[in-house]
Protein backbone atom coordinates (compact mmCIF):
# COMPACT_ATOMS: atom_id res chain seq x y z
CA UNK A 1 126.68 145.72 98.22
CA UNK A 2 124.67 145.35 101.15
CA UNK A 3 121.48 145.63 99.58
CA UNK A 4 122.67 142.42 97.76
CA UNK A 5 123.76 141.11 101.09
CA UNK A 6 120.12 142.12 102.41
CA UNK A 7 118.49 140.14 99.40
CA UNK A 8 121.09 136.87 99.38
CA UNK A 9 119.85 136.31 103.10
CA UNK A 10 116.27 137.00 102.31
CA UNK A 11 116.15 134.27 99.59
CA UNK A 12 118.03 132.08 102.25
CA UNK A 13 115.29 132.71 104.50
CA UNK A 14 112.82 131.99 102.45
CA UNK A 15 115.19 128.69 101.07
CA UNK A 16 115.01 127.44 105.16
CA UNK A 17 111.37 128.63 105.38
CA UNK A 18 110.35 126.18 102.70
CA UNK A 19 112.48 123.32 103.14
CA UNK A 20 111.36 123.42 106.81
CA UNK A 21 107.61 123.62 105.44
CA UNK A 22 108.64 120.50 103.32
CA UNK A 23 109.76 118.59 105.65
CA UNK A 24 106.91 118.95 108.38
CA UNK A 25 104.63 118.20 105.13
CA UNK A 26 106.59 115.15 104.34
CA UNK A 27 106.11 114.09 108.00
CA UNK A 28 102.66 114.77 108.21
CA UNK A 29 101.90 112.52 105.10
CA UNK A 30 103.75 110.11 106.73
CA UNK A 31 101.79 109.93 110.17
CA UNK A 32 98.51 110.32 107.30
CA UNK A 33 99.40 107.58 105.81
CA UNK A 34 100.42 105.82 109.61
CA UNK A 35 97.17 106.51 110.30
CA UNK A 36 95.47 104.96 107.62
CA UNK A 37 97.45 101.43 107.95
CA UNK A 38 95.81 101.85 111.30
CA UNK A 39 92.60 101.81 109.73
CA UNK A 40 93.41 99.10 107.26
CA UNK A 41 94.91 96.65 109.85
CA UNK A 42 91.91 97.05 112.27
CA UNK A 43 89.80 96.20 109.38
CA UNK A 44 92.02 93.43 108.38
CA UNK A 45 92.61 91.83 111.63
CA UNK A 46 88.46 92.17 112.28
CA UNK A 47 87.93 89.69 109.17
CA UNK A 48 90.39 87.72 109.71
CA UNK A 49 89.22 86.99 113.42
CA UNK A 50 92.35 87.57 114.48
CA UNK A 51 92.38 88.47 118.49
CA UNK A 52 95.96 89.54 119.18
CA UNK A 53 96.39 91.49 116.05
CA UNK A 54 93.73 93.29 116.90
CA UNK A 55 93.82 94.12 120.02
CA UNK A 56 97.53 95.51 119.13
CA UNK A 57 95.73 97.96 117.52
CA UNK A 58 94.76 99.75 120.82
CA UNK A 59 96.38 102.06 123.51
CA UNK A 60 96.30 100.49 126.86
CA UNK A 61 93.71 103.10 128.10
CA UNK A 62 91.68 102.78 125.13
CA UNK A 63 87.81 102.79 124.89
CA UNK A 64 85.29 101.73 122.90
CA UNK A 65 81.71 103.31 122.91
CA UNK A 66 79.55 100.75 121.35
CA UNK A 67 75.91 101.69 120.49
CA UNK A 68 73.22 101.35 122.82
CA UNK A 69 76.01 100.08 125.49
CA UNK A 70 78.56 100.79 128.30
CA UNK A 71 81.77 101.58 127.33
CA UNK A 72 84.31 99.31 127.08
CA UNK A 73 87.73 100.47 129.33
CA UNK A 74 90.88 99.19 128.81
CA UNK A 75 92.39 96.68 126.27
CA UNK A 76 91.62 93.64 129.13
CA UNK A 77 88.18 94.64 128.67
CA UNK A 78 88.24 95.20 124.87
CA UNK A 79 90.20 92.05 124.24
CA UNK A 80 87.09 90.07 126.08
CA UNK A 81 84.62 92.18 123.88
CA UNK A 82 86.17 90.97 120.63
CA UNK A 83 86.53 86.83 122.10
CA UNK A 84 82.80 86.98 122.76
CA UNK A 85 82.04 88.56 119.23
CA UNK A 86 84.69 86.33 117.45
CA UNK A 87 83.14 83.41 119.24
CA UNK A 88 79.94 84.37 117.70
CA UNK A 89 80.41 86.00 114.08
CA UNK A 90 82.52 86.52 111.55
CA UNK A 91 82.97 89.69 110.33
CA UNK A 92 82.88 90.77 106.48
CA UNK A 93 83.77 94.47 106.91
CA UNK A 94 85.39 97.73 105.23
CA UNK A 95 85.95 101.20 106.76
CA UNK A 96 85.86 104.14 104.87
CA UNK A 97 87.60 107.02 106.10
CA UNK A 98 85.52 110.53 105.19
CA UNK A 99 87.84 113.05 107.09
CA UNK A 100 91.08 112.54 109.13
CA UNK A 101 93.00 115.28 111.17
CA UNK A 102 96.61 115.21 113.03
CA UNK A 103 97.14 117.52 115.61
CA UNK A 104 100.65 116.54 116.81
CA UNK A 105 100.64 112.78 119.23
CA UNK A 106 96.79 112.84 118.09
CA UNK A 107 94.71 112.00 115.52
CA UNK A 108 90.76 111.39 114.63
CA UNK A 109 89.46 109.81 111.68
CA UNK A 110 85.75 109.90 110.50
CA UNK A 111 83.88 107.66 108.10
CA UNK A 112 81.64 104.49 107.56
CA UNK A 113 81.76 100.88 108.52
CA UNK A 114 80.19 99.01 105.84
CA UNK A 115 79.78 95.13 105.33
CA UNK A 116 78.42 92.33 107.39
CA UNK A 117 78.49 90.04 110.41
CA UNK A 118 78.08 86.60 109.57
CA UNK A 119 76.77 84.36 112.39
CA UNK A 120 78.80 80.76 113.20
CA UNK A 121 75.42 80.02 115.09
CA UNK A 122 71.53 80.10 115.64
CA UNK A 123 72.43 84.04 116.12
CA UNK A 124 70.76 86.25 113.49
CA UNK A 125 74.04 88.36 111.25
CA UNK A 126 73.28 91.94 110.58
CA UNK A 127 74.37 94.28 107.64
CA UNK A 128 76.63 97.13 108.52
CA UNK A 129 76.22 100.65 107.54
CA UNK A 130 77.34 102.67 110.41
CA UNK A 131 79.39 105.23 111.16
CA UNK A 132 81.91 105.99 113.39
CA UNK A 133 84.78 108.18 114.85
CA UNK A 134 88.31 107.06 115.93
CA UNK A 135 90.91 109.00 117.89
CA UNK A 136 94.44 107.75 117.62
CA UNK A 137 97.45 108.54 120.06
CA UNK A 138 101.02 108.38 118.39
CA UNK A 139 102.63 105.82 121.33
CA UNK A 140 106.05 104.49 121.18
CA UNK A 141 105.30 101.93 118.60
CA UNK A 142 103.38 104.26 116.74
CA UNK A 143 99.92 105.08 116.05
CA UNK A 144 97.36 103.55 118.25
CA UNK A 145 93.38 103.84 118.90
CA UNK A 146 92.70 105.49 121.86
CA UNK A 147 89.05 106.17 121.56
CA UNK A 148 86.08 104.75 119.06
CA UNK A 149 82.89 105.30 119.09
CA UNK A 150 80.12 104.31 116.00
CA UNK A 151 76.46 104.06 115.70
CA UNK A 152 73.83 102.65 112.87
CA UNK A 153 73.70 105.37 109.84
CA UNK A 154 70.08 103.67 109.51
CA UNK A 155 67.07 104.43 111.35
CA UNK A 156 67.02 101.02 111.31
CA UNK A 157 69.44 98.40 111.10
CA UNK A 158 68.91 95.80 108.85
CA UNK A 159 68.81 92.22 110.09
CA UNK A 160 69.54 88.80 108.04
């Protein structure tokens, strides 16, 4: 009898240990796939020229290491980045996302930028192929980039 006892609380055990293993997986998928809309919206709002929705995009602390330039602190400073490229280009872009890890309130995502910027004036456009890393902070409207940093996958970038 209680070597049956022994063995019904064993299986309930392991009955706990997996729903509990279920249940962090189905919340880690769903921060995954938070995550990724993070990525898609970026991308999204960056076509679309679209200031405020992207800018939402970023912590308040956020930076942005841009090739061959000084970071960019804070989403004042960001925000004034993006009006001086929107005033310029258009942008015609895609990320791909190689890798992406959670570790908790963080996340990074790895991959390519691919596409174009298209020039509204007597600027020359350039073809993307670069490729970059993100770090994300879960705030308390959800996921946010904190940090992002990309460079040219090209020895040389291609000019049009």
């Amino acid at each position: 009898m209680q070597s049956n006892i022994r063995v019904i609380s064993l299986l309930g055990l392991c009955f706990a240990l997996a729903a509990s293993v279920s249940a962090a997986s189905r919340e880690k998928s769903a921060d995954a796939a938070a995550v990724e809309k993070v990525l898609a919206g970026i991308v999204a709002a960056d076509n679309a020229a679209d200031l405020d929705a992207v800018v939402s995009h970023y912590t308040e602390d956020a930076i942005l290491l841009p090739p061959n330039d000084v970071p960019v602190v804070g989403k004042l400073a960001i925000r004034a980045r993006y009006e001086e490229a929107f005033r310029h280009f258009r942008f015609d872009i895609a990320f791909v996302s190689d890798e992406s890890q959670l570790f908790g309130d963080w996340a990074f995502v790895r991959g390519v930028i691919r596409g174009r910027t298209i020039p509204k004036d007597e600027t020359s456009g350039r073809t993307l192929n670069d490729k970059f890393v993100m770090i994300l902070h879960r705030e308390k409207d959800g996921w946010k980039i904190a940090r992002l940093i990309w460079n040219g996958s090209d020895p040389v970038q291609q000019h049009s």
